[in-house]
N, C-alpha and C. Protein backbone atom coordinates (compact mmCIF):
# COMPACT_ATOMS: atom_id res chain seq x y z
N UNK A 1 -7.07 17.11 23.67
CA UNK A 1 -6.30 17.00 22.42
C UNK A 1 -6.61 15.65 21.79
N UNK A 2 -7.65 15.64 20.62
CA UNK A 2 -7.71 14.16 19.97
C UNK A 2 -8.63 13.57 21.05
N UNK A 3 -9.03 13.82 22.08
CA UNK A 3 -9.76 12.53 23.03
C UNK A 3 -8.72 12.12 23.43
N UNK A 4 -7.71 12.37 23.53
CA UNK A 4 -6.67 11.11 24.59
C UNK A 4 -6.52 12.26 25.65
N UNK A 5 -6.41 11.30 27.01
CA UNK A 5 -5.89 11.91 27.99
C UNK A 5 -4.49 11.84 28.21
N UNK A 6 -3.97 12.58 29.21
CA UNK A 6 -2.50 12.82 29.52
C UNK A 6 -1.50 11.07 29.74
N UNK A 7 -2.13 10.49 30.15
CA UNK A 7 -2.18 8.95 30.29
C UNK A 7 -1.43 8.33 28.98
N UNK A 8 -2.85 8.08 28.72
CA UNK A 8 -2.41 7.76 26.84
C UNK A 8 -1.40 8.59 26.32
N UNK A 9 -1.55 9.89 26.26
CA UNK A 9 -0.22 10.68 26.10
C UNK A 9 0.83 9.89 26.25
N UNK A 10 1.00 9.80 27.53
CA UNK A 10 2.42 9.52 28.02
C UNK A 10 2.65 7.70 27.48
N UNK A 11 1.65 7.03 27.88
CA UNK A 11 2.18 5.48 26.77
C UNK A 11 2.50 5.42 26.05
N UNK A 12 1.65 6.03 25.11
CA UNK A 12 2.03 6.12 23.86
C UNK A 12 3.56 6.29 23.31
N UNK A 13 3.90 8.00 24.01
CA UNK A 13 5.17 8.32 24.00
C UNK A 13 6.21 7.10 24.46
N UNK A 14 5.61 6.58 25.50
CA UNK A 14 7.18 5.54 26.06
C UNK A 14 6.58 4.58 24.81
N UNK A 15 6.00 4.23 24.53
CA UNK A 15 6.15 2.94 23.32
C UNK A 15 6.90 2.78 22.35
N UNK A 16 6.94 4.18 21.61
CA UNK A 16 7.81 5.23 20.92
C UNK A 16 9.29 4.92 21.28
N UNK A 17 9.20 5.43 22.54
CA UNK A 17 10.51 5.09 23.33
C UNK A 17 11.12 4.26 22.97
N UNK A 18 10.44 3.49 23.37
CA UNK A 18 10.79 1.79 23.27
C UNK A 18 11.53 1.00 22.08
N UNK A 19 10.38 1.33 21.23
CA UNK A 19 10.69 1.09 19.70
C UNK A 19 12.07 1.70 18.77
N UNK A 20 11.66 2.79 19.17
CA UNK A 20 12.91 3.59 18.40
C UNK A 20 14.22 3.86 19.33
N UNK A 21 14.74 3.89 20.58
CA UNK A 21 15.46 3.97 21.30
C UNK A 21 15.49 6.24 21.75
N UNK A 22 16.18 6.55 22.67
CA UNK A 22 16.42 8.04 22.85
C UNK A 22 17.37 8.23 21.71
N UNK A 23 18.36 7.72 21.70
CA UNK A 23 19.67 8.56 20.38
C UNK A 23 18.87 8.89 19.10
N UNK A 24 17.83 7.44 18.71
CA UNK A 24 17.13 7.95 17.36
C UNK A 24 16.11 9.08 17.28
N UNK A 25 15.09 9.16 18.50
CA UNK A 25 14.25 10.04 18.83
C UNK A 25 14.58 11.66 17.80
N UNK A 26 15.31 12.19 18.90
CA UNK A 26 15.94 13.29 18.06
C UNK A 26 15.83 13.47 16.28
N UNK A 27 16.51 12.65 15.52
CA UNK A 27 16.66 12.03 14.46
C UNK A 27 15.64 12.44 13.53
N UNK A 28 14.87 11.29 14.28
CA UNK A 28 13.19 11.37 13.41
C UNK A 28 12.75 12.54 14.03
N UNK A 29 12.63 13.32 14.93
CA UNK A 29 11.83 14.55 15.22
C UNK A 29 12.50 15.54 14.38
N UNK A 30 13.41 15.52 13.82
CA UNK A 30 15.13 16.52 13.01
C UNK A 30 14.10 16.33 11.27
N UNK A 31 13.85 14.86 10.94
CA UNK A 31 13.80 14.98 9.68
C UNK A 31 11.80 15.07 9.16
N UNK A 32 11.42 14.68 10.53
CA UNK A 32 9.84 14.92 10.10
C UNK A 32 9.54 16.41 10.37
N UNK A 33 10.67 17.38 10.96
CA UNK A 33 10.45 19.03 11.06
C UNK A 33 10.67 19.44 9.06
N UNK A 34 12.26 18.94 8.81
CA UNK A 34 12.61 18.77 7.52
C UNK A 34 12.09 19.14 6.38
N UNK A 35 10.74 17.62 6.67
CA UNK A 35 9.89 17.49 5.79
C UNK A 35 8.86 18.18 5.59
N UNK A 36 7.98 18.63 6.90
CA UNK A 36 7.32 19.94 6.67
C UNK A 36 7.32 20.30 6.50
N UNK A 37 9.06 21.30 6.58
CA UNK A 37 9.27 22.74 6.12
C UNK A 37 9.17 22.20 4.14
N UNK A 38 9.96 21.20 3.89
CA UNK A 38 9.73 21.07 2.47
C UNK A 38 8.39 21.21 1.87
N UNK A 39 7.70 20.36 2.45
CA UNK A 39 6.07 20.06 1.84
C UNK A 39 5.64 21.79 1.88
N UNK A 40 5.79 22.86 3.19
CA UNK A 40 4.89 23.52 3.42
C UNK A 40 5.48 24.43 1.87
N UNK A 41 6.88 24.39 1.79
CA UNK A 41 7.40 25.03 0.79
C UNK A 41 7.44 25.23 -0.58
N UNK A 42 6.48 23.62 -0.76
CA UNK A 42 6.13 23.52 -2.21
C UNK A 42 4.69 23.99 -2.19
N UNK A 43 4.08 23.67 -1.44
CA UNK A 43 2.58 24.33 -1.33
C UNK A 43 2.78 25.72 -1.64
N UNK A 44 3.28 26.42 -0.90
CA UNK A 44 3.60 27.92 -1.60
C UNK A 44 4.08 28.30 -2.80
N UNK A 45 4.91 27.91 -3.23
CA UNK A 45 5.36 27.62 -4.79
C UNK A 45 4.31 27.06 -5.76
N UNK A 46 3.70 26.06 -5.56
CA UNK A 46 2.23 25.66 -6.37
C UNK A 46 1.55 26.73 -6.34
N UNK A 47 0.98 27.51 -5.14
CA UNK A 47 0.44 28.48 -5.16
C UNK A 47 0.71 29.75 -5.76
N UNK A 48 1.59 30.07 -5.85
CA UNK A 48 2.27 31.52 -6.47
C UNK A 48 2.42 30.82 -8.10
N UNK A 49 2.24 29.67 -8.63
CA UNK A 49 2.44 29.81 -9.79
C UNK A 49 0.81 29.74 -10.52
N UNK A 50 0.03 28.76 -9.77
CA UNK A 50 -1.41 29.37 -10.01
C UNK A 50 -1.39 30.53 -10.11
N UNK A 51 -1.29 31.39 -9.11
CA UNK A 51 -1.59 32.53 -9.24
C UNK A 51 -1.11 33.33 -10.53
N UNK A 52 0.00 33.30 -10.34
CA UNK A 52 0.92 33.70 -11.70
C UNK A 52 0.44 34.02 -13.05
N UNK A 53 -0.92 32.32 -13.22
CA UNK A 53 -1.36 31.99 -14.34
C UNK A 53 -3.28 32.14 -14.96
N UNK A 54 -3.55 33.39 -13.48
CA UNK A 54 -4.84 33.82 -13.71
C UNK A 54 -4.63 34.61 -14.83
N UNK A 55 -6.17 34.69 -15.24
CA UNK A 55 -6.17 35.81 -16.95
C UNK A 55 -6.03 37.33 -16.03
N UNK A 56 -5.85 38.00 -16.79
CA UNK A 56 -5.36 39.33 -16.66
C UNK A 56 -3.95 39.89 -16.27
N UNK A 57 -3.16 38.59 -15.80
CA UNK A 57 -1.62 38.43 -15.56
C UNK A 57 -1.25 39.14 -16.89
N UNK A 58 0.01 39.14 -16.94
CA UNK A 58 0.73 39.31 -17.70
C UNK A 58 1.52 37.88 -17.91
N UNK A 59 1.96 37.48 -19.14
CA UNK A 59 2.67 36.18 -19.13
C UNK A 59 4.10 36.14 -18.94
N UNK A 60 4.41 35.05 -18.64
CA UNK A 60 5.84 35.37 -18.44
C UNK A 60 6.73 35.07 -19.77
N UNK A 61 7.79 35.52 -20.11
CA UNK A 61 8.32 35.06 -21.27
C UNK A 61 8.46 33.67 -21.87
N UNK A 62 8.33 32.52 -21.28
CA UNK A 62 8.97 31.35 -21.46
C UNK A 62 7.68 30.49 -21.74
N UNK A 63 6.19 31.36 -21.38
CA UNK A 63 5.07 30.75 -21.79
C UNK A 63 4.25 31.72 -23.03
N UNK A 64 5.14 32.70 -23.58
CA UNK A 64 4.88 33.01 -24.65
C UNK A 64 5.34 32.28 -25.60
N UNK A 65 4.52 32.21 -27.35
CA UNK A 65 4.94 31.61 -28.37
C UNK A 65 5.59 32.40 -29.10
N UNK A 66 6.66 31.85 -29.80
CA UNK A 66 7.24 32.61 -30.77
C UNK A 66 6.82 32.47 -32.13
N UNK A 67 6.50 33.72 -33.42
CA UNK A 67 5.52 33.91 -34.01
C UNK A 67 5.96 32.53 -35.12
N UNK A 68 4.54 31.94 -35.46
CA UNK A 68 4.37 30.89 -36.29
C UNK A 68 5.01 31.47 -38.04
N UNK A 69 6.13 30.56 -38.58
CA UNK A 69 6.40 30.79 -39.84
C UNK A 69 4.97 30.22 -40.73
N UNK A 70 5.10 30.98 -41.67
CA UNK A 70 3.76 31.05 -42.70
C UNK A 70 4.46 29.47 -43.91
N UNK A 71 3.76 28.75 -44.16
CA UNK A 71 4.21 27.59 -45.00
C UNK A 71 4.05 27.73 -46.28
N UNK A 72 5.22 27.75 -46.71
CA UNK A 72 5.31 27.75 -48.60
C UNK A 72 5.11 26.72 -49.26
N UNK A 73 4.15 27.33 -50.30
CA UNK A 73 3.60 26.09 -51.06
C UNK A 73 4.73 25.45 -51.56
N UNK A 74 5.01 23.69 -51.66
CA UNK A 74 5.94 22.92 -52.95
C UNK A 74 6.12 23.34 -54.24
N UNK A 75 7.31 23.47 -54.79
CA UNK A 75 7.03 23.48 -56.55
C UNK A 75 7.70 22.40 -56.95
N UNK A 76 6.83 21.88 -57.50
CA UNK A 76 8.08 20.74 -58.17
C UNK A 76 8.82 20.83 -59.43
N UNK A 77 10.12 20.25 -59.08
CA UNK A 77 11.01 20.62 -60.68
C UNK A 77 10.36 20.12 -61.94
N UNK A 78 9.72 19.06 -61.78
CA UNK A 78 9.51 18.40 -62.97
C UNK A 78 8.50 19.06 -63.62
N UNK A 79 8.17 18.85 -64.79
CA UNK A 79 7.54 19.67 -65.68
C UNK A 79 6.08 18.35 -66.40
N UNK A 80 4.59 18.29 -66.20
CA UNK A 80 4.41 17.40 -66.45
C UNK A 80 3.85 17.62 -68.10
């Protein structure tokens, strides 16, 4: 795994230890799961809206335009 042996494994881990104490351990393993599930969750969502936005889709309402008013010429009151 990575080139490290079971060794390094395990230092590593107690360094960890060390640093962060056991009560926090938990903690940070709780909010870096969290965050994955978030990240993996927007990746899917980015994806389904690409998709969404290949040609031959159909559009969705809110990226259709609503039809352009035609512009009337000025008249002016004055008479020259």
């Amino acid at each position: 795994m990575f080139g490290l042996s079971p060794w390094e494994l395990l230092l590593i881990f107690l360094a960890i230890l060390l640093l962060f104490g056991a009560k926090r351990l938990p903690e940070i393993g709780s909010s870096l799961g969290r965050g994955i599930r978030e990240f993996k969750g927007s990746i899917k969502e980015v994806e389904g809206n690409v998709r969404g936005e290949l040609p031959g889709e159909t559009a969705t309402p809110s990226s259709q335009s609503a039809p352009k008013e035609t512009a009337q010429p000025r008249t002016s009151n004055t008479e020259a």
